[in-house]
C-alpha atoms as a PDB file:
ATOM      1  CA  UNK A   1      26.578 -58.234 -42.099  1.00  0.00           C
ATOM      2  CA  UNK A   2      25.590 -54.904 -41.487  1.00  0.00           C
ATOM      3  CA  UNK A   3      25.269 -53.058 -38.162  1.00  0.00           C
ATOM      4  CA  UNK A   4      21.375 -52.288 -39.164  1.00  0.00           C
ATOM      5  CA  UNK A   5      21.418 -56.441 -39.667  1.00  0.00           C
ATOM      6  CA  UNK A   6      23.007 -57.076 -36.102  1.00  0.00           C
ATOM      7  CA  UNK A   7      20.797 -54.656 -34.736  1.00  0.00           C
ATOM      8  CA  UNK A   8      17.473 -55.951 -35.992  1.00  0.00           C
ATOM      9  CA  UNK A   9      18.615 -59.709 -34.938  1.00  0.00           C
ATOM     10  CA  UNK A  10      19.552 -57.682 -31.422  1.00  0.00           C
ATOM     11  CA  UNK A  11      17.842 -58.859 -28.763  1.00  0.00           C
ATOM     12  CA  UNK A  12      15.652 -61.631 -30.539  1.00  0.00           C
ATOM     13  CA  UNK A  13      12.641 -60.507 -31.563  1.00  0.00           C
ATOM     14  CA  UNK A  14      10.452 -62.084 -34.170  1.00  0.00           C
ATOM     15  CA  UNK A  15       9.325 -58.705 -35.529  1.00  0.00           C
ATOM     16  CA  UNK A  16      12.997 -57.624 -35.590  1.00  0.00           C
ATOM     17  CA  UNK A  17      14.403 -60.846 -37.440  1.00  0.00           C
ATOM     18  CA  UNK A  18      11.673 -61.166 -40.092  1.00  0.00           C
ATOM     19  CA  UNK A  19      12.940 -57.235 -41.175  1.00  0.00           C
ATOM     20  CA  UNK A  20      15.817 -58.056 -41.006  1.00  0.00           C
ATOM     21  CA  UNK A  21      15.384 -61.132 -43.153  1.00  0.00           C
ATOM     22  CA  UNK A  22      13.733 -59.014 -45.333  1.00  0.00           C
ATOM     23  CA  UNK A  23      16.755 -56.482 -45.837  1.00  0.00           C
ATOM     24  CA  UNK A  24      19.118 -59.318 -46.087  1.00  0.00           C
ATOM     25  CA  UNK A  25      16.861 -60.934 -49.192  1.00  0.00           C
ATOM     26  CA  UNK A  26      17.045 -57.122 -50.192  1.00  0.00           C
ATOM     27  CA  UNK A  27      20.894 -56.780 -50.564  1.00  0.00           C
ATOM     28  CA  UNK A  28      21.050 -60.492 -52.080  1.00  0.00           C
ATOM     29  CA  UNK A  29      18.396 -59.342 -54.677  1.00  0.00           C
ATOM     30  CA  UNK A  30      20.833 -56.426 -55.460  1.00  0.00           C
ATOM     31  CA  UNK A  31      24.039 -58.773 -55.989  1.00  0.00           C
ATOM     32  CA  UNK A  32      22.557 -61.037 -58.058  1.00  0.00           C
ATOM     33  CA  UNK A  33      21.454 -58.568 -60.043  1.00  0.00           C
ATOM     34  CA  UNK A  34      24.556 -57.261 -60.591  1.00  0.00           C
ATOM     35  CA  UNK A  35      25.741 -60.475 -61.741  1.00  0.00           C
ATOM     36  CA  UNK A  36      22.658 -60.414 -64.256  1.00  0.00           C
ATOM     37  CA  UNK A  37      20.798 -63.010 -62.708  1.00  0.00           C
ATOM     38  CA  UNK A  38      17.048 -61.815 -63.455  1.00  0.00           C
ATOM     39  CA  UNK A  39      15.283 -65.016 -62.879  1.00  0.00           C
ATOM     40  CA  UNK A  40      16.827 -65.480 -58.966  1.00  0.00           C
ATOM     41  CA  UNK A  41      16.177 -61.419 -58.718  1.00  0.00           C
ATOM     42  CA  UNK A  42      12.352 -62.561 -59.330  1.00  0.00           C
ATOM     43  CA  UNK A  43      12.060 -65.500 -57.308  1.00  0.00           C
ATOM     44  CA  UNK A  44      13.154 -63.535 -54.456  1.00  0.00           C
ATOM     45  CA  UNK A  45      10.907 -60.789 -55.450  1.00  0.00           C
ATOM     46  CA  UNK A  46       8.045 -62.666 -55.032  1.00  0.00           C
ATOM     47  CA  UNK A  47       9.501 -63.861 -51.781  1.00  0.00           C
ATOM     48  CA  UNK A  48      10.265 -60.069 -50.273  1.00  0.00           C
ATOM     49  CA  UNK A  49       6.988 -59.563 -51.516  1.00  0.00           C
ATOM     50  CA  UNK A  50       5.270 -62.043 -49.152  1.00  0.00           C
ATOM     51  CA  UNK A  51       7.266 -61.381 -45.942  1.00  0.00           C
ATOM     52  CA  UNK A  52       6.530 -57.448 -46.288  1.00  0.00           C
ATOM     53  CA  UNK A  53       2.890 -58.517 -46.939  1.00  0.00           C
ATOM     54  CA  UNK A  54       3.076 -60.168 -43.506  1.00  0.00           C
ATOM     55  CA  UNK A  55       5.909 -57.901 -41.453  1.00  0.00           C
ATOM     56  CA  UNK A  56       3.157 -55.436 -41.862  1.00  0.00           C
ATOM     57  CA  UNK A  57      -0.062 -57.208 -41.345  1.00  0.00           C
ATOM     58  CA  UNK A  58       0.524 -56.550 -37.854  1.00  0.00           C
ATOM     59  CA  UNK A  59       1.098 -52.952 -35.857  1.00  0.00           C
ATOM     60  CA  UNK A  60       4.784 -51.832 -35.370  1.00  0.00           C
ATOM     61  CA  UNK A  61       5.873 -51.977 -31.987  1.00  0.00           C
ATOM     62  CA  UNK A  62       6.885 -48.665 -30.197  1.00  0.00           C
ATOM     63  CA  UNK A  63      10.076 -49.749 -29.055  1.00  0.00           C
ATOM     64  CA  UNK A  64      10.689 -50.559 -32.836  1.00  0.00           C
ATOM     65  CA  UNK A  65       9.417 -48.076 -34.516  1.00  0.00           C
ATOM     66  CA  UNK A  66      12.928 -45.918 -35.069  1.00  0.00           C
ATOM     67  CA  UNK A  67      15.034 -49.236 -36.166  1.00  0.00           C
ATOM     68  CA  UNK A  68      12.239 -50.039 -38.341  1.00  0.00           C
ATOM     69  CA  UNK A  69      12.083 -47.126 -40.061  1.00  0.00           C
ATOM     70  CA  UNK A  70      15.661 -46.958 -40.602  1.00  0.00           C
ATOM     71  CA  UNK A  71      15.232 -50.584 -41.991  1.00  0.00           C
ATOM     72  CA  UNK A  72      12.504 -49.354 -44.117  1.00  0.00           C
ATOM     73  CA  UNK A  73      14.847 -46.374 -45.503  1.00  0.00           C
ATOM     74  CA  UNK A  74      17.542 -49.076 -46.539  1.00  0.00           C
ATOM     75  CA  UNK A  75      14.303 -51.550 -48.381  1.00  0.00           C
ATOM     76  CA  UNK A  76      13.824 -47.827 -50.035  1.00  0.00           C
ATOM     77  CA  UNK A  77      17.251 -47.085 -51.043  1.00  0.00           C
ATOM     78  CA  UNK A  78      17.788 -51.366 -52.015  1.00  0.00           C
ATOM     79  CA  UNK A  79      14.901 -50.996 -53.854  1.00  0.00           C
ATOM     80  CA  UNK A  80      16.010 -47.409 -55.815  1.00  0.00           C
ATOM     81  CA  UNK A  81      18.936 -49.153 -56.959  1.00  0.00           C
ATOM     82  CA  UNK A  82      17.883 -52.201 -58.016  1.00  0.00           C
ATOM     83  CA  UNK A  83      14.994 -50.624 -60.460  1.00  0.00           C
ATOM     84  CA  UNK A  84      18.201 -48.306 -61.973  1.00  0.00           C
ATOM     85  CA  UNK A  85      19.790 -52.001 -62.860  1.00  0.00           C
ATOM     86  CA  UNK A  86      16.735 -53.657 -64.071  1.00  0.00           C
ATOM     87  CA  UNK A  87      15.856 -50.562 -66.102  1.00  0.00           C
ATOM     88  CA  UNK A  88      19.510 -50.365 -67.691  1.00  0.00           C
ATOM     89  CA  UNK A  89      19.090 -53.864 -68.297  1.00  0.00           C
ATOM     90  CA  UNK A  90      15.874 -53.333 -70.189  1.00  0.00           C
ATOM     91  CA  UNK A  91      17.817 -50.947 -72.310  1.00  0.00           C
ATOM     92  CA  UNK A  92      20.588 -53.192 -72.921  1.00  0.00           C
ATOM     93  CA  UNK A  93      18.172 -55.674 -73.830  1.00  0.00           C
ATOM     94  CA  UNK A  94      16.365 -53.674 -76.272  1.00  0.00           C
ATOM     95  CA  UNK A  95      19.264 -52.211 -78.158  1.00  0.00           C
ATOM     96  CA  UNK A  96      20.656 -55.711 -78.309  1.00  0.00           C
ATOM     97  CA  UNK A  97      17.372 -56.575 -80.158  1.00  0.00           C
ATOM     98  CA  UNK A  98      17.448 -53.897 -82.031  1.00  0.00           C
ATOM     99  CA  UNK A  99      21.130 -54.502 -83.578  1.00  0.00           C
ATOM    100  CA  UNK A 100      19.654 -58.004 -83.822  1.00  0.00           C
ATOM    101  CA  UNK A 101      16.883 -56.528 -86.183  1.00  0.00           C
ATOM    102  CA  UNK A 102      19.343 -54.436 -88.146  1.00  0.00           C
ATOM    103  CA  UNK A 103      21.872 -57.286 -88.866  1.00  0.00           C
ATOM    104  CA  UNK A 104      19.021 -59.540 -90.214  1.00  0.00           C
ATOM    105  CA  UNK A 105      17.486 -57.103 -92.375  1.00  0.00           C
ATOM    106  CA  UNK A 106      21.485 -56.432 -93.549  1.00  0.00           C
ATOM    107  CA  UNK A 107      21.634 -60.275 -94.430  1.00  0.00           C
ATOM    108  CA  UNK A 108      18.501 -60.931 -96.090  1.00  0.00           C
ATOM    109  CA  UNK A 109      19.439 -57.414 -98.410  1.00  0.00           C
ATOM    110  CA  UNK A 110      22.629 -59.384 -99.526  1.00  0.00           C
ATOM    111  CA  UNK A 111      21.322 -62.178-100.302  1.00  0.00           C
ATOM    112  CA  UNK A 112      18.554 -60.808-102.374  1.00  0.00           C
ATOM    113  CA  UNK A 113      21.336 -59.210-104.538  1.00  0.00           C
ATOM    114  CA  UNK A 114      23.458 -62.516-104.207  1.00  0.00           C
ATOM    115  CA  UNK A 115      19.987 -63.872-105.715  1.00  0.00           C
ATOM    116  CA  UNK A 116      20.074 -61.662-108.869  1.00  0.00           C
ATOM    117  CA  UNK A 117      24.201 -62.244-109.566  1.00  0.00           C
END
C-alpha cells in the first residue's frame, strides 16, 4: 500500500477510510486498465462514483483537510492517467475498425472480379 493509504486508514476514522477506499478503487481502476479490462474499469467507475458522491456530501474536517487534499491530488493524477489509456484505447479501437473496413471492402473487390473470370 501506499504511505498516503496507511495514512488515511491512520488513526481510524470513517472519513479517512472511505478516501482512502476511494484511492485504493482508484489505483485498481488504473491496473485493470492496463490489462485492458474496460468492463471491470466501469463497474468500478460507477462505484468511485458513488462513494465520492457521499465522501463529500458531508463538510471536510479541519484536522483532515491537508491529507485530504493530498488524497484528492492523487484521485486527480489516477484519474489523468487513466483517461490517457481509455483515450488510446479508443484509438486503437477505431483504427482496428477501420483496417476492418478496408480489408472487407479489399475482399468483396476480388471477388467481384473472381465473379467476371
Amino acid at each position: 500500500m501506499t504511505e498516503l493509504f496507511e495514512r488515511l486508514m491512520q488513526p481510524v476514522n470513517t472519513d479517512r477510510n472511505a478516501l482512502a477506499t476511494i484511492v485504493a478503487t482508484c489505483e485498481e481502476m488504473l491496473l485493470l486498465a492496463k490489462k485492458g479490462d474496460w468492463d471491470r474499469v466501469y463497474e468500478l467507475e460507477q462505484r468511485r462514483s458513488n462513494e465520492l458522491t457521499d465522501f463529500f456530501s458531508r463538510p471536510v474536517k479541519p484536522e483532515d483537510s491537508v491529507v485530504v487534499t493530498e488524497a484528492i491530488v492523487r484521485i486527480s493524477e489516477l484519474n489523468d492517467r487513466l483517461v490517457e489509456m481509455a483515450t488510446a484505447a479508443r484509438h486503437s479501437v477505431v483504427a482496428s475498425a477501420q483496417r476492418d473496413r478496408q480489408m472487407i471492402a479489399a475482399a468483396e473487390q476480388y471477388q467481384s472480379i473472381a465473379r467476371r473470370v
